[in-house]
Protein backbone atom coordinates (compact mmCIF):
# COMPACT_ATOMS: atom_id res chain seq x y z
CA UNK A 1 69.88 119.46 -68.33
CA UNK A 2 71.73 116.24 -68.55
CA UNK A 3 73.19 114.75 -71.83
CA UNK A 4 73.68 110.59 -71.95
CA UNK A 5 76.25 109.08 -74.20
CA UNK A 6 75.91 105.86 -74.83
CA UNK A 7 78.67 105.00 -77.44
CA UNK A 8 80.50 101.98 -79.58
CA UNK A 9 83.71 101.11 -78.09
CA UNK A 10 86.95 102.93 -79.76
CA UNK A 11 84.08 105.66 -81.02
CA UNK A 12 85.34 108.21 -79.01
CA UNK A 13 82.10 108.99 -77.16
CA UNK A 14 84.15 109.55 -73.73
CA UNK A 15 86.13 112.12 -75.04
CA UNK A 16 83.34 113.57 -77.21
CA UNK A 17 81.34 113.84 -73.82
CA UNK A 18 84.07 115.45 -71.63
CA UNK A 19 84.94 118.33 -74.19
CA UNK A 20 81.31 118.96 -74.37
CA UNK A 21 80.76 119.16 -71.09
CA UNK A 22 83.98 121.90 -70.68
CA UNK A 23 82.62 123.52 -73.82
CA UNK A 24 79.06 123.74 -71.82
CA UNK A 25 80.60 124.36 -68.58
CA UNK A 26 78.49 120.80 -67.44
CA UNK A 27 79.76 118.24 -64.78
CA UNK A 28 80.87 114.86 -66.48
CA UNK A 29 80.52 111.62 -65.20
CA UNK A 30 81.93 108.18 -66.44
CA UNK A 31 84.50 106.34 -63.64
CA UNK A 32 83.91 108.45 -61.18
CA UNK A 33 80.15 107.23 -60.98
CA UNK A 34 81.65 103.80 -59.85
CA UNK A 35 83.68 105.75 -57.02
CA UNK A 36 80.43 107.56 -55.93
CA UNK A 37 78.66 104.35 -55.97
CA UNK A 38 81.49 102.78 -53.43
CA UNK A 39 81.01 106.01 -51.21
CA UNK A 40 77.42 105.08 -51.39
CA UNK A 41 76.78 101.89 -50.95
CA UNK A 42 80.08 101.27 -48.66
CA UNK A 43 81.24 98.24 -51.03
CA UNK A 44 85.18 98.05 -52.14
CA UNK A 45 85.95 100.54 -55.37
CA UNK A 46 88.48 98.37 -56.97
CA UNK A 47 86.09 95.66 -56.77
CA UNK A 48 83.54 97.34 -58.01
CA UNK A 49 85.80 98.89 -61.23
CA UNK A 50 85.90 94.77 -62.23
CA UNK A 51 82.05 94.71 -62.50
CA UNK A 52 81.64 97.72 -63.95
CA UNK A 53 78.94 97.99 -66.99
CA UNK A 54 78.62 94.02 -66.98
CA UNK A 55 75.11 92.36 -66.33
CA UNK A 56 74.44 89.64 -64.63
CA UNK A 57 71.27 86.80 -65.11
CA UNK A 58 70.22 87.67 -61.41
CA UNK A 59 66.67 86.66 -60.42
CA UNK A 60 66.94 89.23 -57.06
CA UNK A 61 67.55 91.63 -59.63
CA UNK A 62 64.22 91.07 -61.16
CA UNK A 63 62.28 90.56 -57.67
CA UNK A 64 63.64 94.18 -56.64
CA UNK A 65 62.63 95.80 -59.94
CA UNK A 66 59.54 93.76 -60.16
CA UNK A 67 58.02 95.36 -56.60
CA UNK A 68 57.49 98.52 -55.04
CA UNK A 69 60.53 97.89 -52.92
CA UNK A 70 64.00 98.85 -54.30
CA UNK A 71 67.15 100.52 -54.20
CA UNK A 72 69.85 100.29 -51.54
CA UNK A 73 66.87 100.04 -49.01
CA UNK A 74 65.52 96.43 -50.40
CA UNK A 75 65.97 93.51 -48.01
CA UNK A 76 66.66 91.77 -51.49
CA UNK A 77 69.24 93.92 -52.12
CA UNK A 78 71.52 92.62 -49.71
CA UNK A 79 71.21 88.81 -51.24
CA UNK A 80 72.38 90.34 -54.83
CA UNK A 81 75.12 89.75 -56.84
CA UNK A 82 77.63 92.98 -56.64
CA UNK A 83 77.08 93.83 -60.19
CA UNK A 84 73.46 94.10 -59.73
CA UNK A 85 74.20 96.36 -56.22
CA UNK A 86 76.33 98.65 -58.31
CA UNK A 87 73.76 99.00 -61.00
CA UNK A 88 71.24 99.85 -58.48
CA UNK A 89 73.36 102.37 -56.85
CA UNK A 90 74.62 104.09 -59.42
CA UNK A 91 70.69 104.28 -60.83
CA UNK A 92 70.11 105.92 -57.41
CA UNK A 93 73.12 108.82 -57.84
CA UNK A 94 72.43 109.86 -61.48
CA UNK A 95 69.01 110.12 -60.24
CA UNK A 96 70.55 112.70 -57.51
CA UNK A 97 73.08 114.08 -59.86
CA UNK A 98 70.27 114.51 -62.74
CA UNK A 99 68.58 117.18 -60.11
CA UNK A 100 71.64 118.88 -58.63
CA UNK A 101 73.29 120.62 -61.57
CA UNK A 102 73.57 120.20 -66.03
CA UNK A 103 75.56 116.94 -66.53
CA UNK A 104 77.08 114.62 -69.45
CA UNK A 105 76.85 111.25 -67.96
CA UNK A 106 78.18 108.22 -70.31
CA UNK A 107 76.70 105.00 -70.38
CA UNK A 108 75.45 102.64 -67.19
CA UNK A 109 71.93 103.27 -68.89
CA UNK A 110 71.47 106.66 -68.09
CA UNK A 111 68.93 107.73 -70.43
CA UNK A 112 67.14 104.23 -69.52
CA UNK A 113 67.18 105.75 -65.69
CA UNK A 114 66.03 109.17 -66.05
CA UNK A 115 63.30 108.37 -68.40
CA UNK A 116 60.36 108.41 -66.17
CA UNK A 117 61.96 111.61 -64.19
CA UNK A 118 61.56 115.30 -64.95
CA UNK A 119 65.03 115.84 -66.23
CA UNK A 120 65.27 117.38 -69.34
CA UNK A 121 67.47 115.09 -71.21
CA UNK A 122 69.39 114.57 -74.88
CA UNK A 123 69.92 111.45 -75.18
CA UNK A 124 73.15 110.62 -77.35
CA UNK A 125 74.69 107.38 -78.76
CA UNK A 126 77.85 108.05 -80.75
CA UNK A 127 79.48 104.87 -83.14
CA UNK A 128 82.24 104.86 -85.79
CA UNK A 129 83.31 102.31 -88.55
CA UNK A 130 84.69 99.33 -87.33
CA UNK A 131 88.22 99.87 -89.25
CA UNK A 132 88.36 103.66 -87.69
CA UNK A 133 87.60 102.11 -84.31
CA UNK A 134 90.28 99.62 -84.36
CA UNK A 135 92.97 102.05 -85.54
CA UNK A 136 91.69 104.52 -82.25
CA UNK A 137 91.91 101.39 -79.64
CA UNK A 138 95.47 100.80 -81.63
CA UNK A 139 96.94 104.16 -81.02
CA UNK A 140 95.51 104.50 -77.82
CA UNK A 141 96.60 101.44 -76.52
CA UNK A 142 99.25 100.57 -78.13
CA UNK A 143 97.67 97.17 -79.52
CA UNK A 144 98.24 95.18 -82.64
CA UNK A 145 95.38 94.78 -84.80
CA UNK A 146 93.90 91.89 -84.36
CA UNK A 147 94.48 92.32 -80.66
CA UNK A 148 92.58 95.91 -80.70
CA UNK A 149 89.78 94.10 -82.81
CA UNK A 150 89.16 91.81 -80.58
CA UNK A 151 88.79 94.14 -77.71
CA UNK A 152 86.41 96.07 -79.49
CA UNK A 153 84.02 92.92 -79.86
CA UNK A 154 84.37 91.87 -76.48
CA UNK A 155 83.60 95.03 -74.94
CA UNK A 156 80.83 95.82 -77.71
CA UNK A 157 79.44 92.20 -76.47
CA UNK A 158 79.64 93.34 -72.91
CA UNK A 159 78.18 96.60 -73.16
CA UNK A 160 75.12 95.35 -75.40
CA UNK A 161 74.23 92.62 -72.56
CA UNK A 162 74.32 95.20 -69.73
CA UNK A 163 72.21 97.95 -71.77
CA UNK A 164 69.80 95.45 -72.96
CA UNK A 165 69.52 93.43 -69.49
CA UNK A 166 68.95 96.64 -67.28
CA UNK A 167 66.89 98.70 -69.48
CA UNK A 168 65.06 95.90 -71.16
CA UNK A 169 65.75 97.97 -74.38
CA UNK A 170 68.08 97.33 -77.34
CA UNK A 171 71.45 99.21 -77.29
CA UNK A 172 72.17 101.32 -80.04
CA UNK A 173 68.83 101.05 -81.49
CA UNK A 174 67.90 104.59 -82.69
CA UNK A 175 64.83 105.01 -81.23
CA UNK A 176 66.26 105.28 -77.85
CA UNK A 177 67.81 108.33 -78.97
CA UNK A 178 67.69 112.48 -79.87
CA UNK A 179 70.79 111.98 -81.44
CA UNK A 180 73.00 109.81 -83.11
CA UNK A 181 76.59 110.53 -84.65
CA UNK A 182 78.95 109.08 -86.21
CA UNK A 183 81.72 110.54 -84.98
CA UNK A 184 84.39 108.59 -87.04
CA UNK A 185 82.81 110.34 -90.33
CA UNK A 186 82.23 113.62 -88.87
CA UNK A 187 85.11 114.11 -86.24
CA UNK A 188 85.25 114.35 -82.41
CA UNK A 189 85.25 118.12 -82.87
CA UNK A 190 83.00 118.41 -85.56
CA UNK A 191 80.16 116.28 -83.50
CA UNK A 192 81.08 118.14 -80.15
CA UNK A 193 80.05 121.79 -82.40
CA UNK A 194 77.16 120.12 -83.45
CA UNK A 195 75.42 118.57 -80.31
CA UNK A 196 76.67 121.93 -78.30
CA UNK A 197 74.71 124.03 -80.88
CA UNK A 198 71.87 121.68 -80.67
CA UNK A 199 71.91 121.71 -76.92
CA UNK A 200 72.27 125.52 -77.37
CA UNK A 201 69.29 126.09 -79.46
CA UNK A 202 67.39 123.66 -77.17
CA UNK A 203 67.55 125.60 -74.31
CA UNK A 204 66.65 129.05 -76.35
């Protein structure tokens, strides 16, 4: 089984995905997908940390989706922009990751990738009030408010355009989803218990 978060910035949907996956005994996956993706493809890590979850407007992009020809093996591929390479092989590991053992993987599209597969998914997308949000990325960070604010609304801008680019879907949008929490009503814990029994009761 594999679980995909995708999640508002300053929701807590990382650390709502790595205590369920200890709680589950699952692998988790965020960063490190960009370092397997470096391994992978043999591109620099650090540069490919700066591009991380950010789209691009790249027409190779949509010639190598558009054929029968894609992945890491594409002619095309080569010609790309990096964010597009690191978006196509980090498709290519959840893929491989998906099949090897029960994962939480958050964001990069996951649940967009494995649709067509036979992985049996849950599908998550976590969000919180704005106001709890901004006091999160304030402790956490250490930012002022209007600083931590603005963060959040960059990111949130950021992470819409790459869903919605890649997947050709709209982030956040229900549908696209088994489940969706808020987590800064019901608590990090409190929404951990619940998708774990949910998983749980899945699986019976």
């Amino acid at each position: 089984m594999v679980i995909t978060i995708g999640r508002q910035y300053g929701s807590g949907g990382r650390e709502l995905g790595k205590k369920l996956a200890d709680q589950l005994g699952f692998d988790f996956y965020d960063e490190e997908l960009v370092n397997l993706a470096a391994k992978k493809s043999n591109m620099n890590e650090e540069v490919l940390k700066q591009v991380d979850e950010k789209a691009t407007r790249s027409f190779l992009y949509s010639l190598v989706t558009g054929t029968d020809i894609r992945g890491l093996n594409s002619p095309i591929y080569y010609e790309m922009p990096i964010n597009d390479k690191l978006f196509i092989a980090q498709a290519e590991i959840i893929k491989e990751l998906a099949q090897k053992s029960n994962c939480v993987i958050v964001g990069r599209c996951a649940d967009y990738i494995l649709r067509d597969t036979d992985v049996d998914c849950v599908n998550l997308f976590i969000y919180a009030d704005m106001e709890k949000r901004i006091a999160r990325i304030m402790r956490l960070y250490g930012l002022a408010r209007d600083k931590a604010k603005e963060q959040i609304v960059k990111t949130e801008k950021r992470r819409k355009a790459y869903y919605n680019y890649y997947s050709n879907r709209d982030w956040g949008r229900m549908e696209n989803y088994h489940l969706c929490i808020d987590a800064g009503e019901v608590g990090i814990d409190n929404a951990v218990e619940l998708v774990r029994d949910y998983v749980l009761k899945k699986n019976k």
